[in-house]
N, C-alpha and C. Protein backbone atom coordinates (compact mmCIF):
# COMPACT_ATOMS: atom_id res chain seq x y z
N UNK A 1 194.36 -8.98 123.12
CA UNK A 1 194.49 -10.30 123.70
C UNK A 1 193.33 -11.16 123.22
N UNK A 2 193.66 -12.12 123.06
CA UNK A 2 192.48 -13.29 122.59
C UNK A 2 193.04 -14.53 122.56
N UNK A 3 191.90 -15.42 123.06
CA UNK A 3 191.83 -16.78 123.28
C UNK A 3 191.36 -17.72 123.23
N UNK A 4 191.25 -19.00 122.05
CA UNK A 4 190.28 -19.47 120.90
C UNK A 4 190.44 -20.62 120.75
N UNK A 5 189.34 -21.80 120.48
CA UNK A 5 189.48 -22.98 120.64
C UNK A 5 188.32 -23.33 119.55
N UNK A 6 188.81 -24.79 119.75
CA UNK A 6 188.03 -25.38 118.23
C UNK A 6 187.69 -26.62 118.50
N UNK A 7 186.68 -27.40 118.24
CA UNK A 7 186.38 -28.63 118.00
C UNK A 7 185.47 -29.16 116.72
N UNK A 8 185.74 -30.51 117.05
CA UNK A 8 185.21 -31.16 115.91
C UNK A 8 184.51 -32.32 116.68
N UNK A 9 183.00 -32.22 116.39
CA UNK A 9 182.21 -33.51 117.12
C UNK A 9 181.34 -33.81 115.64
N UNK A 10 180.60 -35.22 116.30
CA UNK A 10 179.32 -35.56 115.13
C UNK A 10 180.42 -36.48 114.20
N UNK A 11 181.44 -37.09 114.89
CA UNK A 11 182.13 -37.41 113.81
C UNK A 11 183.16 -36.62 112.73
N UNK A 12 183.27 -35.73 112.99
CA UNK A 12 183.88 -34.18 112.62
C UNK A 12 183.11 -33.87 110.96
N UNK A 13 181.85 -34.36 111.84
CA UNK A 13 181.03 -33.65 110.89
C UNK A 13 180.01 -32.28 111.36
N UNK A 14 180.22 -31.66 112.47
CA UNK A 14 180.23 -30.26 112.59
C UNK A 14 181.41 -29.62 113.68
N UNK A 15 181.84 -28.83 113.15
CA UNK A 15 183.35 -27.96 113.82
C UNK A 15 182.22 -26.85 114.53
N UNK A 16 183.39 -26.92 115.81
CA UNK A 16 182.66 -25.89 116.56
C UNK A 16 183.82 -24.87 117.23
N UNK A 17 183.59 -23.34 116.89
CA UNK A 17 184.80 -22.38 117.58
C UNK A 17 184.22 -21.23 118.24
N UNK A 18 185.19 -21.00 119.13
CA UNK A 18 184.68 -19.73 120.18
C UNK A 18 186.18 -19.19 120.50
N UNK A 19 185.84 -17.71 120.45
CA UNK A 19 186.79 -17.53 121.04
C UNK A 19 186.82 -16.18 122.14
N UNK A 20 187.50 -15.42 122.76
CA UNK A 20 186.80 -14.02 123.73
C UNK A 20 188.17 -13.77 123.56
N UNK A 21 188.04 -12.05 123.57
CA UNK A 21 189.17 -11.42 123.35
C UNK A 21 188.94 -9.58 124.33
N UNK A 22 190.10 -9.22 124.37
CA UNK A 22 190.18 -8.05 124.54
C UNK A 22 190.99 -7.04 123.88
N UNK A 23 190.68 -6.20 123.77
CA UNK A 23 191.35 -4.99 123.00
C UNK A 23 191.46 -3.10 123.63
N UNK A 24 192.90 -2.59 123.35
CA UNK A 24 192.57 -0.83 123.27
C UNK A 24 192.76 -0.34 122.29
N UNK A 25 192.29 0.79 122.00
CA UNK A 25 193.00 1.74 121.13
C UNK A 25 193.21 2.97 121.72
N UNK A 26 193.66 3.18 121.49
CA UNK A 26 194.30 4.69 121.76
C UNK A 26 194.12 5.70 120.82
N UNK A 27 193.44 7.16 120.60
CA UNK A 27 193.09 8.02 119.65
C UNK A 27 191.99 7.57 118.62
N UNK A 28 191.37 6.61 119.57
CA UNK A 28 190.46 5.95 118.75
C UNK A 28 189.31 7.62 117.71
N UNK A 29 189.12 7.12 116.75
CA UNK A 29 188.69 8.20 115.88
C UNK A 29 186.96 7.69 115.52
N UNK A 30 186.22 8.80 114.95
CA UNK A 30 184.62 8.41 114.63
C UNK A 30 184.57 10.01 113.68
N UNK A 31 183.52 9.74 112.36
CA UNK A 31 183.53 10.37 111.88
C UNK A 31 182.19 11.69 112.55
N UNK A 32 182.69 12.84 112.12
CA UNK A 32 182.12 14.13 113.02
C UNK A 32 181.02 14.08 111.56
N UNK A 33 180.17 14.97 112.31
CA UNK A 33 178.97 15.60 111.54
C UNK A 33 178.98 16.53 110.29
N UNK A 34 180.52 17.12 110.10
CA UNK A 34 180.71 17.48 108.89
C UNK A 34 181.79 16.68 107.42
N UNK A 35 181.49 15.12 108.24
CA UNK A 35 182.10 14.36 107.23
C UNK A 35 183.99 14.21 107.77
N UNK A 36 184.55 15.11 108.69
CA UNK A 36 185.81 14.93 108.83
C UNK A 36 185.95 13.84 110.05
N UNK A 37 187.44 13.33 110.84
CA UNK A 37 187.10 12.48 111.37
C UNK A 37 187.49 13.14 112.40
N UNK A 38 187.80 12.51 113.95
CA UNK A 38 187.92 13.53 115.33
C UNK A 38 187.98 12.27 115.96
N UNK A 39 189.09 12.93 116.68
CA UNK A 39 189.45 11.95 117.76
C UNK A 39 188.86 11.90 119.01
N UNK A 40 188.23 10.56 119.87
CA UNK A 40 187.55 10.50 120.93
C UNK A 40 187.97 10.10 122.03
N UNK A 41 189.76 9.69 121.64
CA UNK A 41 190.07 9.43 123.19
C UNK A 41 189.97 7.73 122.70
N UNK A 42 189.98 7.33 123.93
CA UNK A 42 190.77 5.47 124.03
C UNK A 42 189.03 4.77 124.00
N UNK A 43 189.36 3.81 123.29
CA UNK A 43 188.21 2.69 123.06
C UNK A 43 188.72 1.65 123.92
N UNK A 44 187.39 1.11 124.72
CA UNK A 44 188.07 -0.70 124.77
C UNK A 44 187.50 -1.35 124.57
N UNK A 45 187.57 -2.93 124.16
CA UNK A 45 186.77 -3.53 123.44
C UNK A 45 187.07 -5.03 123.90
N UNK A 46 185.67 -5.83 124.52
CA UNK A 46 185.57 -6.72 125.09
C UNK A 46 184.79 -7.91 124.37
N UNK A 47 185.10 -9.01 124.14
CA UNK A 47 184.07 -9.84 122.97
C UNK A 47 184.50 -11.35 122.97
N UNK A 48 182.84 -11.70 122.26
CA UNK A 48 182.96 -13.23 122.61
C UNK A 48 182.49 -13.31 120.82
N UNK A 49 183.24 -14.66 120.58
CA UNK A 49 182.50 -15.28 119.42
C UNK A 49 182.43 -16.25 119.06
N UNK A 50 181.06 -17.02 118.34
CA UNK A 50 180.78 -18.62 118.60
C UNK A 50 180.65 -18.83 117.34
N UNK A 51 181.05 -19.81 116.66
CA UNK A 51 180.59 -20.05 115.39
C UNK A 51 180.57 -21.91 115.34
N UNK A 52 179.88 -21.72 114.33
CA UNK A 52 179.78 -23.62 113.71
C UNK A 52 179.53 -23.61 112.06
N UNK A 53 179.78 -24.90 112.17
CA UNK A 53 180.01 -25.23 110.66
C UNK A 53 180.06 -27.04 110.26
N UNK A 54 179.04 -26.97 109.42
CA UNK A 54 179.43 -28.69 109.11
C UNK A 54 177.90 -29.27 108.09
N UNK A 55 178.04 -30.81 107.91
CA UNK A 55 177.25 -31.26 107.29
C UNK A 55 176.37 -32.36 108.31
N UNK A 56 175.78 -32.06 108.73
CA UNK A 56 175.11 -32.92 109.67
C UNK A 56 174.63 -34.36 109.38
N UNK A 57 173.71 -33.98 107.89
CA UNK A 57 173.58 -36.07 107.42
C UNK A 57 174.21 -35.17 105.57
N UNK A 58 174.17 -36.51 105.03
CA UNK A 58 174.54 -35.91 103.80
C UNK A 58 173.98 -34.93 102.86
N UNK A 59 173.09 -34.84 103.02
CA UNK A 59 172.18 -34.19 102.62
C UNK A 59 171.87 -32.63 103.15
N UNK A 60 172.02 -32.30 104.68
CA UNK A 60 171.81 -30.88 105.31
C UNK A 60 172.99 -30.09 105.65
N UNK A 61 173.24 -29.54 105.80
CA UNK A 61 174.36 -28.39 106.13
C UNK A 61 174.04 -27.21 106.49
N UNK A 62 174.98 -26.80 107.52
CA UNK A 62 174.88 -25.51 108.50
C UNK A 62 175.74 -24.65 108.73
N UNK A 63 175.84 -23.23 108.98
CA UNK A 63 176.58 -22.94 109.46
C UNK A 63 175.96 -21.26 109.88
N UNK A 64 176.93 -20.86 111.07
CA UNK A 64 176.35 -19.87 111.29
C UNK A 64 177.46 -19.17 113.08
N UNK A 65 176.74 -18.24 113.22
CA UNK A 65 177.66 -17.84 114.42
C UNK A 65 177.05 -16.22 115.02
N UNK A 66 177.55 -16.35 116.41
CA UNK A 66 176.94 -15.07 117.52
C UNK A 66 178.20 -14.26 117.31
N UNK A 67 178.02 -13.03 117.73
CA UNK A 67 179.07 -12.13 117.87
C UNK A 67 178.73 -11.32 119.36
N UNK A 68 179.50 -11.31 120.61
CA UNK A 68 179.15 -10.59 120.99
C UNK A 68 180.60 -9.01 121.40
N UNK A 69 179.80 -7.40 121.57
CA UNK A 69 180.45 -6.96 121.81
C UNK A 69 180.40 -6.20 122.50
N UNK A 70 181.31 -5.53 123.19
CA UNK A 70 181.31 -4.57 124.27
C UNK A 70 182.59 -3.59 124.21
N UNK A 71 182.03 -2.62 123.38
CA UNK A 71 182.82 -1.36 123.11
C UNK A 71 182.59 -0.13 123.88
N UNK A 72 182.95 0.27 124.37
CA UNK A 72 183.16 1.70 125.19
C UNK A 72 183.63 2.51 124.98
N UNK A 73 183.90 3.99 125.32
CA UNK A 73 184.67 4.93 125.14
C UNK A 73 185.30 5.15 127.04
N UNK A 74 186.52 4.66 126.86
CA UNK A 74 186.86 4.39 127.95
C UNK A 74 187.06 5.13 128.63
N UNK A 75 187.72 6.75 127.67
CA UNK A 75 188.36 7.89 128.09
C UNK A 75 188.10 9.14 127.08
N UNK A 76 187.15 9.82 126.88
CA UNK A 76 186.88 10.79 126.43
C UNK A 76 188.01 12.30 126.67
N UNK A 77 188.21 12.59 127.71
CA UNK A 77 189.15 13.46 128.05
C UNK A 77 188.43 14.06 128.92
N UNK A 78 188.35 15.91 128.86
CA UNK A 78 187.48 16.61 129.25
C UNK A 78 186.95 17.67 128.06
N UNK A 79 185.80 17.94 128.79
CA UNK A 79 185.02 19.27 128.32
C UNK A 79 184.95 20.34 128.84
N UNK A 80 185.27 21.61 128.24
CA UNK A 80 185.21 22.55 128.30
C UNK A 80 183.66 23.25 128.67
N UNK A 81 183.57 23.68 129.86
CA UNK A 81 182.13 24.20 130.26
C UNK A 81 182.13 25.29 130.14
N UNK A 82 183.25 25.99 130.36
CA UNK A 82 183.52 27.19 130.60
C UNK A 82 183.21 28.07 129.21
N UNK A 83 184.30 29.22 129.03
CA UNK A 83 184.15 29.73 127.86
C UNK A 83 185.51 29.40 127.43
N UNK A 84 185.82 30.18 126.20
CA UNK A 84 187.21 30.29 126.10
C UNK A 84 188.18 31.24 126.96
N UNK A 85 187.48 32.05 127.46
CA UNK A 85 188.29 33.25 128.03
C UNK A 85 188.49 33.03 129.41
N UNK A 86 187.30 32.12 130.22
CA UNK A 86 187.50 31.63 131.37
C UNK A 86 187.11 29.99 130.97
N UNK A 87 188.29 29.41 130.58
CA UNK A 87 187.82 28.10 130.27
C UNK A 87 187.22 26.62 131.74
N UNK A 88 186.52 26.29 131.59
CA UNK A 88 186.45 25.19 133.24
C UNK A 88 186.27 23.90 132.35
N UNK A 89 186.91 23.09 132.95
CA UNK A 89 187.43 21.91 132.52
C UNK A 89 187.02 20.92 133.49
N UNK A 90 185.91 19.64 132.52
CA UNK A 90 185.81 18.53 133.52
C UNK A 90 185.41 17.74 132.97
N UNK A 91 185.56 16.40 133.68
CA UNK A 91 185.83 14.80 133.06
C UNK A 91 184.44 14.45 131.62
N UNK A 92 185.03 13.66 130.75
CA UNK A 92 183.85 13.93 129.70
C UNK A 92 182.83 13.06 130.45
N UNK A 93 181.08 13.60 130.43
CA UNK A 93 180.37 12.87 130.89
C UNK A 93 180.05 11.81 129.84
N UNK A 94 180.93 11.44 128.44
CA UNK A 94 180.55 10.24 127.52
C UNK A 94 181.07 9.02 127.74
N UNK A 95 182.39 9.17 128.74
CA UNK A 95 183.30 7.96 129.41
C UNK A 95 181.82 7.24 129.70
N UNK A 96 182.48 5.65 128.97
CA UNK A 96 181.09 4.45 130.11
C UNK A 96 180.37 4.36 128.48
N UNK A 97 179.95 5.32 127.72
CA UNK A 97 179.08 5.21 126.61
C UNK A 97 179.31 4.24 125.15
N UNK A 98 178.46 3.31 124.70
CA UNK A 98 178.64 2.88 123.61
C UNK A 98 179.65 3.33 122.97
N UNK A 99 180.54 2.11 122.34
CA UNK A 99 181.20 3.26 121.16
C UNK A 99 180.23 2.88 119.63
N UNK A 100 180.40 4.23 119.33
CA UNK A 100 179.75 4.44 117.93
C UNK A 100 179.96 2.85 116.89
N UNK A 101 178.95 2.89 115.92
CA UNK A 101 178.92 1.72 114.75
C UNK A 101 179.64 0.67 115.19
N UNK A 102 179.37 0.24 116.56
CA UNK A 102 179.76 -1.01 117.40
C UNK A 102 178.49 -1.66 117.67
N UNK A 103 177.93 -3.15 116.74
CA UNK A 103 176.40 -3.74 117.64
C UNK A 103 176.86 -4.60 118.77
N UNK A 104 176.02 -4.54 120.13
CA UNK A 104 176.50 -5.53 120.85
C UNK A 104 176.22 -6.71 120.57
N UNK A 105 175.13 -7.26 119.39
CA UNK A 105 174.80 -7.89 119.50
C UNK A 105 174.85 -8.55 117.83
N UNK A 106 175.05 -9.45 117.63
CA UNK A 106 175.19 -10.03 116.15
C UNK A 106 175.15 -11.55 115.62
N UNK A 107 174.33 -11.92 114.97
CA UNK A 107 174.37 -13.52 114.50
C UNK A 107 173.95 -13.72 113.20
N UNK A 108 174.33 -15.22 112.87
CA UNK A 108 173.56 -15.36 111.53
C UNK A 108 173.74 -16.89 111.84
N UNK A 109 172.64 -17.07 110.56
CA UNK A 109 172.44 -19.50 110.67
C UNK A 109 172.11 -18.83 108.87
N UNK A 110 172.61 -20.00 108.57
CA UNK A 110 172.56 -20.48 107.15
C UNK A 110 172.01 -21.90 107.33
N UNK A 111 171.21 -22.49 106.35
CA UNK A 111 170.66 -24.18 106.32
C UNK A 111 170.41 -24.27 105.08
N UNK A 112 171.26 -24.84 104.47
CA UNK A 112 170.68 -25.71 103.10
C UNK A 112 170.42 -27.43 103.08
N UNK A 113 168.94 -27.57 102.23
CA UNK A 113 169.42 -29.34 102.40
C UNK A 113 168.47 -29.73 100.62
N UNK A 114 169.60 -31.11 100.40
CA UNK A 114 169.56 -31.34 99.17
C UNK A 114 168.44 -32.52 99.22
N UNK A 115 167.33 -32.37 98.72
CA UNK A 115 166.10 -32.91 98.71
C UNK A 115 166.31 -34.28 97.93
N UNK A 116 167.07 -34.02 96.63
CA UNK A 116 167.75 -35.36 95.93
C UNK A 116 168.78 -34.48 95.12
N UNK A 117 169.30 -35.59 94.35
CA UNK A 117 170.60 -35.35 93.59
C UNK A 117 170.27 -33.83 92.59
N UNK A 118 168.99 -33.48 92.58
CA UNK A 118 168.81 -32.33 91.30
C UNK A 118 168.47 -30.97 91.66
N UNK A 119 167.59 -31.14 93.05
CA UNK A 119 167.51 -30.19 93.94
C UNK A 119 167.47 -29.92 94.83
N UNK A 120 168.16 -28.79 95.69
CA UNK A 120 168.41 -28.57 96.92
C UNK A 120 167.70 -27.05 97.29
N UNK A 121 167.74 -26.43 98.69
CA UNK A 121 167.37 -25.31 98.95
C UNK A 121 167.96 -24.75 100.14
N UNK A 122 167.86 -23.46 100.53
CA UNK A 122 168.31 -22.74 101.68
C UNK A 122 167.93 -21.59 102.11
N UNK A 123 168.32 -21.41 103.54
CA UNK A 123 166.90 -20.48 104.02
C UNK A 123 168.32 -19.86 105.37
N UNK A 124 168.49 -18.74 105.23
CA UNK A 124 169.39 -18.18 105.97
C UNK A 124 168.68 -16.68 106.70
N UNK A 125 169.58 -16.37 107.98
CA UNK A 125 169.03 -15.18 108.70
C UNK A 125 170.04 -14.40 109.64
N UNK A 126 170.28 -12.92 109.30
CA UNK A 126 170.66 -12.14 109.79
C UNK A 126 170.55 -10.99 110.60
N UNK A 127 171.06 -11.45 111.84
CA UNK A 127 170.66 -9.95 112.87
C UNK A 127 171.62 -9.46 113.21
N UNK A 128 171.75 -8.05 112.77
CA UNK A 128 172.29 -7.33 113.99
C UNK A 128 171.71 -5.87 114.82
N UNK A 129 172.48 -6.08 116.27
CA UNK A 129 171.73 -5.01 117.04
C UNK A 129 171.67 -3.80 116.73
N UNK A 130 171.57 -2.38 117.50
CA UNK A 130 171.41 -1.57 117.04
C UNK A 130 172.47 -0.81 116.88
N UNK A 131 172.82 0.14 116.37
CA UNK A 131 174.53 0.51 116.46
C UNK A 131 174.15 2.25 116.59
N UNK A 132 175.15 3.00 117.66
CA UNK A 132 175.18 4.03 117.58
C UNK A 132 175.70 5.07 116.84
N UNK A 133 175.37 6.19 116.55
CA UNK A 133 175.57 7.10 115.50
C UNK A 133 176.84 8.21 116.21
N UNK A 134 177.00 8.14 117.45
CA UNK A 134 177.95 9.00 118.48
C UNK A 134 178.03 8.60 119.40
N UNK A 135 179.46 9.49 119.94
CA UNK A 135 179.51 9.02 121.15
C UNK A 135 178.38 9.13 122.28
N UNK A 136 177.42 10.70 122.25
CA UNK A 136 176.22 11.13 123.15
C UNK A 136 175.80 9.80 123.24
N UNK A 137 175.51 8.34 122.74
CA UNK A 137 174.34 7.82 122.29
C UNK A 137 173.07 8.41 122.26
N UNK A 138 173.03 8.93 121.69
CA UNK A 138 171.83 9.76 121.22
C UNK A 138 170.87 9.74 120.29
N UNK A 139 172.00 9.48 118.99
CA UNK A 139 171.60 8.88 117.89
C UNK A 139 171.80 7.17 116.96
N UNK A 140 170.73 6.74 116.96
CA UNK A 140 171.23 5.14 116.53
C UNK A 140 170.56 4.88 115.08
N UNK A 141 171.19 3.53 114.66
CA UNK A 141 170.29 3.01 114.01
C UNK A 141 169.58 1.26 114.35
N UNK A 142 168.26 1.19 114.57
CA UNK A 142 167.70 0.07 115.13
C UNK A 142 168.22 -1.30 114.44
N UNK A 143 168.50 -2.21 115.53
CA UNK A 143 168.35 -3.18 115.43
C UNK A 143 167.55 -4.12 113.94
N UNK A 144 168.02 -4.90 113.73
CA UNK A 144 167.14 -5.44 112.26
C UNK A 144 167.57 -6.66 112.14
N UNK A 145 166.40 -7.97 111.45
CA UNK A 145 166.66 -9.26 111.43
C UNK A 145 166.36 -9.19 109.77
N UNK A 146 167.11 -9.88 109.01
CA UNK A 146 166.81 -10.01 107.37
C UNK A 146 167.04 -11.19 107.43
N UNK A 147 166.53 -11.74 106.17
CA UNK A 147 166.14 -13.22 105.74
C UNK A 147 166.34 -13.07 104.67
N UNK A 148 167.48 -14.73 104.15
CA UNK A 148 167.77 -14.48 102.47
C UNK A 148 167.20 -16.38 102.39
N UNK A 149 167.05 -16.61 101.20
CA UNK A 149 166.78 -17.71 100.58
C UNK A 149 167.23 -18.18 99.42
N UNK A 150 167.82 -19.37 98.67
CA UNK A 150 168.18 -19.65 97.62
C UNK A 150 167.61 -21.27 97.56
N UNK A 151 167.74 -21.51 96.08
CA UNK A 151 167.13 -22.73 95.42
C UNK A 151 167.81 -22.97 94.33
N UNK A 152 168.44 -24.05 94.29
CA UNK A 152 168.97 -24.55 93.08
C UNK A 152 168.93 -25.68 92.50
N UNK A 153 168.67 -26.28 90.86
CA UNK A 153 168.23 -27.65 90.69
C UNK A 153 169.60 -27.52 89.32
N UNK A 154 169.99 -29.00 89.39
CA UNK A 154 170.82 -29.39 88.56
C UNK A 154 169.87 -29.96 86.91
N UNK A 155 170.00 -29.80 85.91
CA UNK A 155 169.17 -29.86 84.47
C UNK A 155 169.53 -31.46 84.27
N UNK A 156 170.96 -31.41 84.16
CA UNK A 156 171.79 -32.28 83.65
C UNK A 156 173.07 -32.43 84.25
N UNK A 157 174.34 -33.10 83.76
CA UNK A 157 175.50 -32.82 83.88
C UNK A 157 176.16 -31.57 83.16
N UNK A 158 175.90 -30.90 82.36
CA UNK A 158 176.14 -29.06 82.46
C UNK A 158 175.36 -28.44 82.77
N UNK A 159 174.04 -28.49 82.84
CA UNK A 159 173.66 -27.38 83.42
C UNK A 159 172.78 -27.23 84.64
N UNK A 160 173.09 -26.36 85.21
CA UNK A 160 172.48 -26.26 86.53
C UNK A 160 171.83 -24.77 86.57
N UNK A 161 170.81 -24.46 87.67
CA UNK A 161 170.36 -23.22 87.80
C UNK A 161 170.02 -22.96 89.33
N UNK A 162 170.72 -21.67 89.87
CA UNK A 162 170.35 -21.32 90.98
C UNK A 162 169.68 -19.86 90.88
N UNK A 163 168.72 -19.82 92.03
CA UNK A 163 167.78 -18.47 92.29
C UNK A 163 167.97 -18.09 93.90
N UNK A 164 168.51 -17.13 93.78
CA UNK A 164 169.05 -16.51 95.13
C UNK A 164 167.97 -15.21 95.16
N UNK A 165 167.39 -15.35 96.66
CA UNK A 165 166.67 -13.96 97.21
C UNK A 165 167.04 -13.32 98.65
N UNK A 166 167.64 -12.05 98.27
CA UNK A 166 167.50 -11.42 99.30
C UNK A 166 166.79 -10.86 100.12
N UNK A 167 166.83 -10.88 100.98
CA UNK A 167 166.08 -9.67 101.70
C UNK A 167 164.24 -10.19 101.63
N UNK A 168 164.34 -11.50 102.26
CA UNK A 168 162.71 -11.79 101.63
C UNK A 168 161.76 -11.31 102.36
N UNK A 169 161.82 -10.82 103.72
CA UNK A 169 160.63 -10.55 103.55
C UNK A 169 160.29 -8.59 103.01
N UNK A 170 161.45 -8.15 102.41
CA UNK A 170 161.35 -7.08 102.30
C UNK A 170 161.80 -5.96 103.00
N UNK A 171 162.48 -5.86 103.79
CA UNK A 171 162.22 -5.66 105.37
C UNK A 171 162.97 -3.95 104.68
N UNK A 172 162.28 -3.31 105.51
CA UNK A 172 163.17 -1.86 105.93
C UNK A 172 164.17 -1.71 107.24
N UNK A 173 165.20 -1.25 106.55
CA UNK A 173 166.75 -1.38 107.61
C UNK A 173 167.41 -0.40 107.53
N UNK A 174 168.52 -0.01 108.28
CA UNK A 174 169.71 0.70 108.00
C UNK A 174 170.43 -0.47 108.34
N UNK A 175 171.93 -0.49 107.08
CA UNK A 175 172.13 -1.13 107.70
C UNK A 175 174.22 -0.69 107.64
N UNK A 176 174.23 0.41 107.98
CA UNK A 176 175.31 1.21 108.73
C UNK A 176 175.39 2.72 109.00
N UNK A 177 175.73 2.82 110.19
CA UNK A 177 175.86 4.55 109.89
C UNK A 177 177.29 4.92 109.70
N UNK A 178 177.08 6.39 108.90
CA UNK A 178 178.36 6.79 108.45
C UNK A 178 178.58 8.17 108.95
N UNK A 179 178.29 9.06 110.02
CA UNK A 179 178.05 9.85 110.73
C UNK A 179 176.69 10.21 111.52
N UNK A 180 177.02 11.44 112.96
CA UNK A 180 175.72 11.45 113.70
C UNK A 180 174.15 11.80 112.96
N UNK A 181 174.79 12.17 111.24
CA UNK A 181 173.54 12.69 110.97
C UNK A 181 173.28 11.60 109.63
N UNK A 182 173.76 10.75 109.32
CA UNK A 182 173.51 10.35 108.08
C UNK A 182 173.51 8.45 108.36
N UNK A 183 172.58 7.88 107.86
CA UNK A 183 172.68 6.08 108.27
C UNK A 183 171.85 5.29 106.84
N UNK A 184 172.77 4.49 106.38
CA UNK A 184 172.83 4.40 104.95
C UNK A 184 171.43 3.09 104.70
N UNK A 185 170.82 3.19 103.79
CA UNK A 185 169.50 2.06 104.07
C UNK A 185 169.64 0.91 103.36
N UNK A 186 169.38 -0.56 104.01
CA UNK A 186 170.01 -1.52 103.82
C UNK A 186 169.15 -1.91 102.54
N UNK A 187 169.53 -2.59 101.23
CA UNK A 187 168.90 -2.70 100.04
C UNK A 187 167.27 -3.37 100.49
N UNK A 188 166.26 -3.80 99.58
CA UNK A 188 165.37 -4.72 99.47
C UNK A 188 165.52 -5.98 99.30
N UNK A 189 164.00 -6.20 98.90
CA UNK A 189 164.26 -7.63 98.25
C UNK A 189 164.85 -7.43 97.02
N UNK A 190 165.41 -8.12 96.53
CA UNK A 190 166.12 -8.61 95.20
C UNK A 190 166.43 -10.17 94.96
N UNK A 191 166.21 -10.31 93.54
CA UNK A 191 166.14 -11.84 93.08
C UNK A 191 167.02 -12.13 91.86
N UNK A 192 168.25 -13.30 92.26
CA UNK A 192 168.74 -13.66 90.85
C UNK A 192 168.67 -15.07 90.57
N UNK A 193 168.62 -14.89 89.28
CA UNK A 193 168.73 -16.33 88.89
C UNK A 193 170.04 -17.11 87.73
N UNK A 194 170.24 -17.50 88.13
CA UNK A 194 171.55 -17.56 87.68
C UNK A 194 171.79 -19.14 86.71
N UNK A 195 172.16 -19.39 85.55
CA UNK A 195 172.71 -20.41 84.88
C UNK A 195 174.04 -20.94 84.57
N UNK A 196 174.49 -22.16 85.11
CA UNK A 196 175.92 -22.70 84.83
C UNK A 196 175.84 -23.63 83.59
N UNK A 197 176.80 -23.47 83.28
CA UNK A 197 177.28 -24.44 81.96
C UNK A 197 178.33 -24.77 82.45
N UNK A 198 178.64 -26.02 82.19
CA UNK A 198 179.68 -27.27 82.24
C UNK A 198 179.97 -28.00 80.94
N UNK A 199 181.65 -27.66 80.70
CA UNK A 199 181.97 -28.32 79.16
C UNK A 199 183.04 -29.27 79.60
């Protein structure tokens, strides 16, 4: 279920959307510790999301947006306490728990502004929260804010040059996990620079 709306203010020179939704799954799946996948029983999934977008004077421009989420494991099943031979059976104590590589929390802003007709610049930023590695929550990977930047100046009427940087201040991240034991590390800084031609 979801339900989403849109505007346009500033002259419909910035659009603004949100929308909140709900969701199940059923046999919802997460990958196990030896790489195969395993089923955890029903997910539900509760969420809001805000975004914008536009040119504010001629010259600046924005855009950017929150994510929020609320994933659960709604229904685990049961666990076996027992043995096999005398098995005892009772409600999973993971019901209520994060669901796995779900952040509750997520945003980004982008800003570029064109200084004059030859050069412009931009300065953008990304967070997201921390995301769990299982259902236990037990295992995560932290939370992380990265920062990218770009600059570009026009030569002439063909040629132009942009320099895009990631990751400026360097930062150390994960930035997904792919089981309870393994969480993949989000690149560095890196820098390109790039040349257009126009014929």
């Amino acid at each position: 279920f979801e339900l989403g709306t849109k505007w346009e203010v500033l002259n419909s020179r910035l659009s603004l959307n949100a929308a909140i939704f709900k969701s199940t799954m059923n046999n919802a799946r997460v990958t196990a510790p030896d790489g195969t996948t395993q089923n955890v029983g029903r997910k539900e999934l509760k969420g809001l999301e805000l975004g914008f977008s536009g040119k504010l004077t001629n010259a600046w421009q924005v855009f950017g947006g929150y994510t929020y989420l609320d994933g659960v494991v709604a229904d685990n099943g049961y666990l076996n306490v027992g043995t096999t031979a005398a098995p005892v059976y009772v409600v999973s104590p993971y019901n209520g728990n994060d669901f796995p590589t779900t952040p509750k929390h997520s945003a980004s802003i982008w800003t570029s502004y064109a200084f004059n007709k030859r050069f412009s610049a931009g300065l953008g930023m990304n967070y997201v929260d921390k995301v769990y590695a299982n259902i236990n929550n037990t295992k995560y990977a932290p939370s992380y804010t990265r920062f990218d930047a770009m600059a570009s100046y026009t030569l002439n009427k063909t040629v132009s040059f942009q320099l895009n940087v990631q990751n400026l201040s360097d930062k150390f991240y994960f930035d997904r996990v792919s089981s309870p034991h393994y969480a993949g590390v989000g690149p560095g800084r890196s820098a390109s620079l790039t040349a257009n031609l126009k014929f």
